[in-house]
Protein backbone atom coordinates (compact mmCIF):
# COMPACT_ATOMS: atom_id res chain seq x y z
CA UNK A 1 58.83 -1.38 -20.15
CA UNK A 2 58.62 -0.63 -17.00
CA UNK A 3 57.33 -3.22 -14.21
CA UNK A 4 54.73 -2.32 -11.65
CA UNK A 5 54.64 -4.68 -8.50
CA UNK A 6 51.49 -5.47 -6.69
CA UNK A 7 51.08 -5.26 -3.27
CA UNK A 8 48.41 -6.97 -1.84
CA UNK A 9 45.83 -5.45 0.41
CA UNK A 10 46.06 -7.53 3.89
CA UNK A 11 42.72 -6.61 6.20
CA UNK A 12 44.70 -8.60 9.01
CA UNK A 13 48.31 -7.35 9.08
CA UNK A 14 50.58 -8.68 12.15
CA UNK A 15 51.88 -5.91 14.47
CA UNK A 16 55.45 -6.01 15.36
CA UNK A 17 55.99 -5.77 18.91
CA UNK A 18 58.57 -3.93 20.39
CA UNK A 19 62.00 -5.71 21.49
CA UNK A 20 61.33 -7.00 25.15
CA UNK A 21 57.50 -6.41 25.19
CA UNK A 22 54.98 -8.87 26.18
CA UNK A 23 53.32 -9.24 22.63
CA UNK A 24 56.46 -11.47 21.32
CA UNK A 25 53.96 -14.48 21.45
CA UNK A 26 53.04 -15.43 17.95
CA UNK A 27 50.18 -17.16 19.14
CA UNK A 28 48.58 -13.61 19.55
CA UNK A 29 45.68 -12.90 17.52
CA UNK A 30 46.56 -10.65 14.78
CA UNK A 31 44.66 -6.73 14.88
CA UNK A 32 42.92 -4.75 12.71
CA UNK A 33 42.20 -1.53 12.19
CA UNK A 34 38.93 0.11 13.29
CA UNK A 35 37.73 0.67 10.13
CA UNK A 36 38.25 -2.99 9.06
CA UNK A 37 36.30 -4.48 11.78
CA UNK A 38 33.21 -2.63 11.07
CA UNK A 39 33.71 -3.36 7.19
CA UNK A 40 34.24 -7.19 8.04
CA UNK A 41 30.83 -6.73 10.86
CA UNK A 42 28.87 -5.22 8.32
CA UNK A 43 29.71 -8.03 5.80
CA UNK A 44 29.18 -10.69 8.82
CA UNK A 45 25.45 -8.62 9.24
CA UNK A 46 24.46 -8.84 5.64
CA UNK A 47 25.20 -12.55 4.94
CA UNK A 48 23.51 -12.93 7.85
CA UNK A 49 20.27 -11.54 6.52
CA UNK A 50 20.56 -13.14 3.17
CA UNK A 51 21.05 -17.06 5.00
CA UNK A 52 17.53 -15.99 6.98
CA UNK A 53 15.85 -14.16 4.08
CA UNK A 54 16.87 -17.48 2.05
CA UNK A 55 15.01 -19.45 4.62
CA UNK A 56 11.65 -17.58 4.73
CA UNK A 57 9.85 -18.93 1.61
CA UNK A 58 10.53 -22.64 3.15
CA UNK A 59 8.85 -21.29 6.46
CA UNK A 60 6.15 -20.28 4.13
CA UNK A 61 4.84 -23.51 3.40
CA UNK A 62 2.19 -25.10 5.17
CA UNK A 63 3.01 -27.47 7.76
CA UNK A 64 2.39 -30.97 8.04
CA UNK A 65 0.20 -32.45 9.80
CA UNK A 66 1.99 -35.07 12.53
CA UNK A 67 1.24 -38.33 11.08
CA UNK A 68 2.08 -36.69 7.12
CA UNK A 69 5.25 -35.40 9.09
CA UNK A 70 6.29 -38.94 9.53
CA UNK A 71 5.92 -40.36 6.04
CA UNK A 72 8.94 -40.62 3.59
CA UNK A 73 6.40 -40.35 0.62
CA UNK A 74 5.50 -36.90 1.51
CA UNK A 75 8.37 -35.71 2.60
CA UNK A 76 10.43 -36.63 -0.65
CA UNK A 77 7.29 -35.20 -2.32
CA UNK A 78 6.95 -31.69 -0.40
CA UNK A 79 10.72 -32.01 -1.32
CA UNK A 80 10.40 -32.11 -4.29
CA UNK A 81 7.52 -29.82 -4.94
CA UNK A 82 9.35 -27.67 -2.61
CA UNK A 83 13.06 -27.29 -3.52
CA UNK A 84 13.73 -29.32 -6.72
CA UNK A 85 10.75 -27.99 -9.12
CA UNK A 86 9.93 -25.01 -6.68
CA UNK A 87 5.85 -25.34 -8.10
CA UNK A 88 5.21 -22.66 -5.37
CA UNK A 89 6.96 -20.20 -7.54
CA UNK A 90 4.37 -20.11 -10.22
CA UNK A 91 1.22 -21.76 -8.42
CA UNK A 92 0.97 -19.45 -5.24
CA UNK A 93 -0.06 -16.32 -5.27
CA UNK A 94 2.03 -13.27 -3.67
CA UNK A 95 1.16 -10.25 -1.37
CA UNK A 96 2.42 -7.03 -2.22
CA UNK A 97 5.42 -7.61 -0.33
CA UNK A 98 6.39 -10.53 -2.82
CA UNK A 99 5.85 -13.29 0.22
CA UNK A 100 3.77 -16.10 -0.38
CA UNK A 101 0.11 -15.70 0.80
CA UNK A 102 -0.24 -19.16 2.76
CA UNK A 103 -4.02 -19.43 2.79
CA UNK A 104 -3.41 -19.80 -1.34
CA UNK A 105 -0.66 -21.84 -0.95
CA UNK A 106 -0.04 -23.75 -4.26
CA UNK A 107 -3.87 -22.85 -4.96
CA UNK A 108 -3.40 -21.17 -8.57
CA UNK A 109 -2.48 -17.99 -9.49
CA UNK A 110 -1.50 -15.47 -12.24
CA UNK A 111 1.69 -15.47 -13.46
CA UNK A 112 3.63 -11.63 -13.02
CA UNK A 113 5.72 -12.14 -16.14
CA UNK A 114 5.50 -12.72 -19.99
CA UNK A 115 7.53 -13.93 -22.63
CA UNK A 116 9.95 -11.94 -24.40
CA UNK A 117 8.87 -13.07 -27.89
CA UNK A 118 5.53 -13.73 -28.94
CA UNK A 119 4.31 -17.67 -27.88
CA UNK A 120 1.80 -19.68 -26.75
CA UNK A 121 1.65 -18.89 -22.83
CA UNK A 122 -0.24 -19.25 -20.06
CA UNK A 123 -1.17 -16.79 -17.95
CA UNK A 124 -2.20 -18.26 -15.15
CA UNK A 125 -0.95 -21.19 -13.34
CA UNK A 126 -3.44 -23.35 -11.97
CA UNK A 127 -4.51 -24.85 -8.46
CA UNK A 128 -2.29 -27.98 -7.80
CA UNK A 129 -2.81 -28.50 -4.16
CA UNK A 130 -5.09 -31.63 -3.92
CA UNK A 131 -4.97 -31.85 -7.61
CA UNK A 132 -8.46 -31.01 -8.70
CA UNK A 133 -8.01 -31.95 -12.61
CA UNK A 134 -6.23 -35.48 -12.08
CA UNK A 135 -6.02 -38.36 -10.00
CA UNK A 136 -3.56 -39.83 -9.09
CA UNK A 137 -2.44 -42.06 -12.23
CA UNK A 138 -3.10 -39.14 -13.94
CA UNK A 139 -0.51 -37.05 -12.23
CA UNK A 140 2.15 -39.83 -12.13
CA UNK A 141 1.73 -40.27 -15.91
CA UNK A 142 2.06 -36.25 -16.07
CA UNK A 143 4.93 -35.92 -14.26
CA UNK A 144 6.79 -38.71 -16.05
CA UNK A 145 5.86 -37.90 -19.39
CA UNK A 146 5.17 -34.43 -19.31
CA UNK A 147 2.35 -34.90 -21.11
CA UNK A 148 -1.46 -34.54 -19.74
CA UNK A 149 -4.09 -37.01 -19.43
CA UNK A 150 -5.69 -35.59 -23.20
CA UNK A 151 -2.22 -35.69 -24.50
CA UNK A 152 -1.65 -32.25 -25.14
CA UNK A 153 1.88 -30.46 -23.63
CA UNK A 154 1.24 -28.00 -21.22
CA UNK A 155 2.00 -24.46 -22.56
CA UNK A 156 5.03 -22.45 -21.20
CA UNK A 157 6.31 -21.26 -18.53
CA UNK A 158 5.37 -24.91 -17.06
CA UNK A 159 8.29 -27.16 -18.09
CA UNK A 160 7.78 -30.78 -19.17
CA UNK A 161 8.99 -32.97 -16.38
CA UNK A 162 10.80 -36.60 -16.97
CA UNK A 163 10.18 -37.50 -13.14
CA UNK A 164 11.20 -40.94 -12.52
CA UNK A 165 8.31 -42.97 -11.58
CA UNK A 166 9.19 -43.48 -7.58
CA UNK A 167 9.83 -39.08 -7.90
CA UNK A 168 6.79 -38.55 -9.80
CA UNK A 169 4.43 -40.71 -6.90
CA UNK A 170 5.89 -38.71 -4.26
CA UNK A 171 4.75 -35.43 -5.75
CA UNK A 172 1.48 -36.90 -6.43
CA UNK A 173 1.01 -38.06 -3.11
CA UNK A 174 2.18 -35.02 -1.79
CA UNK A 175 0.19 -32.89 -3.99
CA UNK A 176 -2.91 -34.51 -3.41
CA UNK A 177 -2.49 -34.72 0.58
CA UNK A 178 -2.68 -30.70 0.39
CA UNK A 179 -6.44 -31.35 -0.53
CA UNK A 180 -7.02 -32.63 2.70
């Protein structure tokens, strides 16, 4: 059997300098061919657009008002709402570019997918923002039981949270200071 020996592809390769030339310092920075450079740029470029793209939908969201951007409540809550269970997802509507339509922003809307296999779905995700069909009790109690104030599960795609209770208040709170 015959054995085949990898050699390793090096973008940066060291140049040898030439006996008695001024490039003997090691401390040189290593070169790279032309076409390297603009392969390594171009990589540089697009991760660069995919760390701002990744940013947008967080610019999306309302703002706070000054004294709500102060409060740790509602900032673990917009958080959370935010980031962790990502509500805006399913309960903002989209333009036809797929960005969020901030006038609607976590104000209901219909859901752009279905299930694979038949189940009970909805489709439609409703307004949350100020919470219009609970108080406040009544979304803690949701949140940490995932189960609404009539006792019935809400049906899929909305998962059944097991907020802890301290979580679960700051989405509340958060939730219903949108209202506002």
């Amino acid at each position: 059997m015959k054995r085949t020996s990898f050699r390793p592809l090096h973008p940066l390769r060291r140049t040898r300098p030439a006996a008695g030339s001024r490039q003997s310092d090691p401390a040189l920075p290593l070169s790279m061919k032309t076409k390297t450079r603009s392969t390594l740029a171009a990589l540089g470029a697009f991760w660069l657009t995919v760390a701002a793209a990744s940013a947008a939908p967080a610019a999306a969201a309302p703002a706070l008002g000054a004294a709500q951007n102060q409060d740790p409540l509602l900032l673990r809550g917009r958080y959370l709402v935010e980031h962790v269970g990502l509500c805006a997802d399913c309960h903002s509507p989209r333009n036809e570019k797929g960005e969020f339509v901030r006038a609607l922003w976590l104000k209901g809307a219909a859901l752009p997918f279905q299930p694979t296999v038949p189940m009970p779905w909805s489709p439609v995700a409703p307004p949350i923002a100020g919470l219009p069909t609970m108080n406040l009790e009544q979304a803690v109690a949701f949140l940490r039981t995932g189960k609404r104030p009539d006792g019935t599960e809400p049906r899929p795609p909305m998962p059944q949270f097991r907020f802890s209770t301290d979580d679960a208040i700051a989405v509340a709170a958060y939730l219903k200071s949108l209202g506002k």
